[in-house]
Protein backbone atom coordinates (compact mmCIF):
# COMPACT_ATOMS: atom_id res chain seq x y z
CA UNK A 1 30.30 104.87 106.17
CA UNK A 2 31.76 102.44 108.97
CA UNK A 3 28.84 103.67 111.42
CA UNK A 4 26.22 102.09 108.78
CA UNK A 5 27.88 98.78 108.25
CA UNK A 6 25.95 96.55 109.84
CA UNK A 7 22.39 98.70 109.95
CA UNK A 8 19.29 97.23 108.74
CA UNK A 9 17.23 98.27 105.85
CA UNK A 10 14.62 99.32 108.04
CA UNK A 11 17.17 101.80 110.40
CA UNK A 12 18.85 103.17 107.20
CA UNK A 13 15.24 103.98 106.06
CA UNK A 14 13.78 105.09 109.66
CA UNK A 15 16.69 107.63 110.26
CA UNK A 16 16.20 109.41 106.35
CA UNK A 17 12.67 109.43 106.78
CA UNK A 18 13.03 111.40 109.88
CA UNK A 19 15.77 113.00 108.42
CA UNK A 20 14.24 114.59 105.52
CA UNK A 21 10.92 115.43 107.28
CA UNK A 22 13.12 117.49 109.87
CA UNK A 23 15.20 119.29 106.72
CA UNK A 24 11.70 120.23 105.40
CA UNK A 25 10.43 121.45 108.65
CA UNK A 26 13.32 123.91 108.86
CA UNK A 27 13.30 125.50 105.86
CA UNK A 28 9.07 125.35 105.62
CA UNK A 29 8.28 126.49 108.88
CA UNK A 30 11.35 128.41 109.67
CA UNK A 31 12.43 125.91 112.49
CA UNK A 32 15.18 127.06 114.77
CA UNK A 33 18.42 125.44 113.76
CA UNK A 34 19.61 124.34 117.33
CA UNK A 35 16.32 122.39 117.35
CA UNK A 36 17.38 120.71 113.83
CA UNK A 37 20.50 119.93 115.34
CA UNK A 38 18.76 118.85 118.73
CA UNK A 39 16.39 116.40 116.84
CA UNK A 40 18.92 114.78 114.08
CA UNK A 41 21.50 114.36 116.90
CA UNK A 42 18.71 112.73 118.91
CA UNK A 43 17.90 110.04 116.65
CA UNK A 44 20.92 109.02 115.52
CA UNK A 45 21.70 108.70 119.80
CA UNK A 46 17.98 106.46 120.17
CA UNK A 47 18.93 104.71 117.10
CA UNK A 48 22.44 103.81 118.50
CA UNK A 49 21.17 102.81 121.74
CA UNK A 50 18.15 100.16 120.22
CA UNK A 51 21.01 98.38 118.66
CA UNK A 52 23.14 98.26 121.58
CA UNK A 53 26.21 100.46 120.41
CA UNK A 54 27.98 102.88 122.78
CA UNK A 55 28.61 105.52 120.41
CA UNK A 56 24.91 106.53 120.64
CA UNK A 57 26.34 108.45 124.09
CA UNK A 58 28.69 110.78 121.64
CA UNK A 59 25.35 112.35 119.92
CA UNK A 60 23.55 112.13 122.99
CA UNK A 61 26.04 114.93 124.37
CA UNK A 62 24.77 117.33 121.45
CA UNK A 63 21.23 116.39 122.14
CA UNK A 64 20.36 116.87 125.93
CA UNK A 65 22.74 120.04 125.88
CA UNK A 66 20.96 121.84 122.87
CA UNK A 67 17.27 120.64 123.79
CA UNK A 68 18.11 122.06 127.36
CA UNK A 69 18.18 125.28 125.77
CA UNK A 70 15.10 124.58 123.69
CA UNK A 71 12.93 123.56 126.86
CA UNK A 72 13.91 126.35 129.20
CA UNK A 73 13.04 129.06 126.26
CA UNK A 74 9.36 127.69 126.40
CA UNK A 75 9.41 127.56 130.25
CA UNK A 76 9.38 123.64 130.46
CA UNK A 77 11.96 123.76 133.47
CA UNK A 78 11.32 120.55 134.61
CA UNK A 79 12.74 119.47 130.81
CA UNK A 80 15.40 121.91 130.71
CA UNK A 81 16.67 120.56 134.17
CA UNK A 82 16.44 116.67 133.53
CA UNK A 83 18.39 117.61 130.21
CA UNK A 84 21.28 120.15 131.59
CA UNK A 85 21.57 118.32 134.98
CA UNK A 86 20.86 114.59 134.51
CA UNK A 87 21.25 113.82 130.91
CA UNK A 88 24.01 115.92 129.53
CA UNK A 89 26.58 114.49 132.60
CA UNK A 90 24.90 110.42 132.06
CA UNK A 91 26.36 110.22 128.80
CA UNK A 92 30.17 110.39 129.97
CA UNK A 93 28.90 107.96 132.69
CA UNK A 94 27.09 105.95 129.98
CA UNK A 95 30.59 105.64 127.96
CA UNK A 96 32.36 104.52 131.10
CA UNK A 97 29.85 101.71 132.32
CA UNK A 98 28.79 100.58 128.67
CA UNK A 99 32.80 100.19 127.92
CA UNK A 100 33.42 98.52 131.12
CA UNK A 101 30.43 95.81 129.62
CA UNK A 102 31.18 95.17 126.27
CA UNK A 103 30.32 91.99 124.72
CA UNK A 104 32.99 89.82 124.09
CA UNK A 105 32.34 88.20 120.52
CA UNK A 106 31.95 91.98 119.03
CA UNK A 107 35.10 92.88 116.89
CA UNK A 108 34.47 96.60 116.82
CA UNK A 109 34.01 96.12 120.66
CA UNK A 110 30.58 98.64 120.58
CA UNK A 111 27.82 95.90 121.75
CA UNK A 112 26.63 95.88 125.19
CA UNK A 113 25.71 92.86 127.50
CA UNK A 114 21.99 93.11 128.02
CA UNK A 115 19.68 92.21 130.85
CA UNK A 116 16.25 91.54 131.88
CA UNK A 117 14.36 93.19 134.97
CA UNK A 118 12.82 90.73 137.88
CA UNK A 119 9.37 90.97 138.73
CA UNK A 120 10.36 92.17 142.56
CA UNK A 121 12.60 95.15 140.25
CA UNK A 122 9.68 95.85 138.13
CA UNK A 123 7.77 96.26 141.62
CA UNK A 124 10.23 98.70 143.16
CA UNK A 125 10.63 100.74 139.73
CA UNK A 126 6.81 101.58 139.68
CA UNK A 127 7.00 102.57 143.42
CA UNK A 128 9.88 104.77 143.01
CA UNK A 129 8.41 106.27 139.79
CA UNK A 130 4.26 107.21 141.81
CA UNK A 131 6.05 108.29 145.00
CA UNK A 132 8.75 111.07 142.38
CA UNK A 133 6.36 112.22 139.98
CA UNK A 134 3.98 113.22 142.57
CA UNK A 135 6.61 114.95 144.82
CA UNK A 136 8.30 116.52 141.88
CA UNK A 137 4.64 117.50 140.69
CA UNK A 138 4.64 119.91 143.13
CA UNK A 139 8.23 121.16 143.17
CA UNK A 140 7.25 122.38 139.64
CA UNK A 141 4.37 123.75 140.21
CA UNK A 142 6.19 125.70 143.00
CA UNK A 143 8.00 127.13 140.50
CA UNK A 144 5.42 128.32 138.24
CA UNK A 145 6.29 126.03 135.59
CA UNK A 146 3.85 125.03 132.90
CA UNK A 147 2.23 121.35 132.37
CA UNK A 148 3.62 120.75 135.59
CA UNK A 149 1.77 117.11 136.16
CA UNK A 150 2.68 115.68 132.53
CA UNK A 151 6.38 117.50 132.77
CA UNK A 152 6.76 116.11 136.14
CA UNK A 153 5.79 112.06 134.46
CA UNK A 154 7.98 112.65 131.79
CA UNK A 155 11.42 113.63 133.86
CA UNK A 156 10.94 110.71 136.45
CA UNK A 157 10.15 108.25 133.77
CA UNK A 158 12.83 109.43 132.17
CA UNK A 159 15.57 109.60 134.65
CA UNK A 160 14.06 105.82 136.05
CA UNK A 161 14.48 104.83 132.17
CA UNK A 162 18.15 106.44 131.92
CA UNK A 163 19.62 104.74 135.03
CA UNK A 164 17.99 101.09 133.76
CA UNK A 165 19.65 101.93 130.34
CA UNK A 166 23.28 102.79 131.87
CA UNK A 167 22.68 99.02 133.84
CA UNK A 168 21.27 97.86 130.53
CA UNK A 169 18.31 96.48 131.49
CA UNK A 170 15.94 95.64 128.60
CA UNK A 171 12.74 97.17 130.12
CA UNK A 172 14.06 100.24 130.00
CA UNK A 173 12.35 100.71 126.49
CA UNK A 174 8.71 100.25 128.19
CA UNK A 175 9.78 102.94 129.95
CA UNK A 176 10.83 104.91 127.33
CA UNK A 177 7.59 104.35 125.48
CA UNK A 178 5.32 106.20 128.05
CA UNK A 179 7.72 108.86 128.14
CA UNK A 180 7.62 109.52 124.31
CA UNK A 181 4.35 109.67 124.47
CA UNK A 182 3.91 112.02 127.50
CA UNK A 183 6.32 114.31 125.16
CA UNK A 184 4.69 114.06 122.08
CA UNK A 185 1.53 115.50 124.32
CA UNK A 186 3.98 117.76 126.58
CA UNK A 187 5.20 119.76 123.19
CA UNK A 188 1.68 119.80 121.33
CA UNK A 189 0.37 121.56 124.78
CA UNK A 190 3.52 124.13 124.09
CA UNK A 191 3.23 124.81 120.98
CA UNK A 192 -0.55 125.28 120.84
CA UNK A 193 -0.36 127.58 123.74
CA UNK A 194 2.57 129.61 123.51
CA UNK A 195 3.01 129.61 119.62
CA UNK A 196 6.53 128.67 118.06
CA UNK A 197 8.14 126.85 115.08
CA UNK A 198 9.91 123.96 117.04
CA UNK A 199 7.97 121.68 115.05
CA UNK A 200 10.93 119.42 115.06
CA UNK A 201 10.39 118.82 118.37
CA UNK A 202 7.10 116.59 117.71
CA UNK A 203 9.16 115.19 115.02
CA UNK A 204 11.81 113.92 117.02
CA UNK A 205 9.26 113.05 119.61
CA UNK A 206 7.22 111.13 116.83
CA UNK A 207 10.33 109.27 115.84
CA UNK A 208 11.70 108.45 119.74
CA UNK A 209 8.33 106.79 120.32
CA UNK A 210 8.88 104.69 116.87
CA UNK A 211 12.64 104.11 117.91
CA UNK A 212 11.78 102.83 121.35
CA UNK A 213 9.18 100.34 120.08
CA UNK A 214 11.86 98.67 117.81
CA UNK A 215 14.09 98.99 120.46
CA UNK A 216 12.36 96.76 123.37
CA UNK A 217 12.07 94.48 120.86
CA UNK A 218 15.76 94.05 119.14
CA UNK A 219 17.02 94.16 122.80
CA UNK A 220 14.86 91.41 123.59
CA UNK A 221 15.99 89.96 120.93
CA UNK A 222 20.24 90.44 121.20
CA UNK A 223 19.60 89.39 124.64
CA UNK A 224 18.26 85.81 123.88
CA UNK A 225 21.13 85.75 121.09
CA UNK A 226 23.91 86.70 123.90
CA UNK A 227 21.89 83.63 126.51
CA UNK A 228 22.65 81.74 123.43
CA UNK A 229 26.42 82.47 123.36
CA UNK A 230 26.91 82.28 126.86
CA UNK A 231 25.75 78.64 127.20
């Protein structure tokens, strides 16, 4: 397949693992079968983005709008709104501004220009992120959601990580990081309270938080090679 051409043996073997352990979660635990679609269609967007490529937006479409659904049904609203409201309308503007900065070398024209935060934007980013997640803290808790604290982390982080990946800002990933970790906790808490079979949930979770590791480091990486170009 064209969209494998030029993946490493490590991706190809990432995504199957994942793959597989999802397949086996579905038919051993009776998983729902939006959330196998949510968390297949989710790495194969994560995937996409650590290696630069602007089709990762297409699966992102199927991914926010189905684990939307997911979140709301186990009253994580803060997670059903950052999905339906924020992430599901991003990836049209993601397609836009990623195709409006392709790399010019790329024949297939799907490779991004990359860049790397300053230390006065690293300063602002933290700001912005204490000052949200506490006044969005509350906001949640106002509406009698549940995990309010770690839900409200998660969305801010997120959305701060989102709009640094539309500019393409490497850092982004560090970002990404604490948020798959704040998940990972966010869906054990649901599940272990409020019962459930979305077990590939903490799968897809599991594999974001591998994903965004690998991916701080390859866009480190492609942007040194595209410095390289350049000059």
């Amino acid at each position: 397949m064209a969209i494998f051409k030029d993946w490493t043996l490590f991706e190809k073997l990432w995504l199957l693992a994942f793959t597989l352990i999802n397949i086996y979660l579905f038919f051993a635990w009776s998983d729902s079968l939006i959330g196998l679609i949510s968390s297949i269609s989710g790495m194969l967007c994560v995937v996409l983005v650590a290696k630069g490529k602007i089709s990762n937006y297409y699966f992102g479409i199927v991914q926010t709008a189905t684990y939307a659904y997911i979140a709301y049904g186990y009253g994580l609203y803060g997670e059903a709104m950052l999905n339906a409201l924020f992430y599901f309308p991003v990836q049209f503007i993601g397609i836009y501004l990623w195709n409006k900065n392709k790399t010019v070398h790329d024949v297939k024209g799907e490779d991004v220009r990359i860049k790397r935060l300053t230390k006065a934007g690293w300063l602002y980013t933290l700001l912005i992120v204490l000052v949200m997640t506490v006044a969005y803290g509350y906001f949640l808790k106002y509406l009698g959601g549940n995990n309010v604290w770690n839900d409200s982390a998660t969305n801010v982080l997120s959305v701060s990580a989102q709009i640094l990946m539309l500019k393409r800002f490497a850092e982004q990933w560090l970002l990404w990081i604490s948020v798959n970790v704040l998940s990972i906790l966010l869906w054990v808490s649901a599940l272990i309270s409020q019962g459930g079979n979305d077990l590939s949930m903490l799968v897809m979770w599991s594999a974001f938080l591998v994903n965004s590791i690998y991916g701080y480091f390859n866009w480190r990486k492609l942007h040194i090679k595209q410095s390289l170009e350049v000059a």
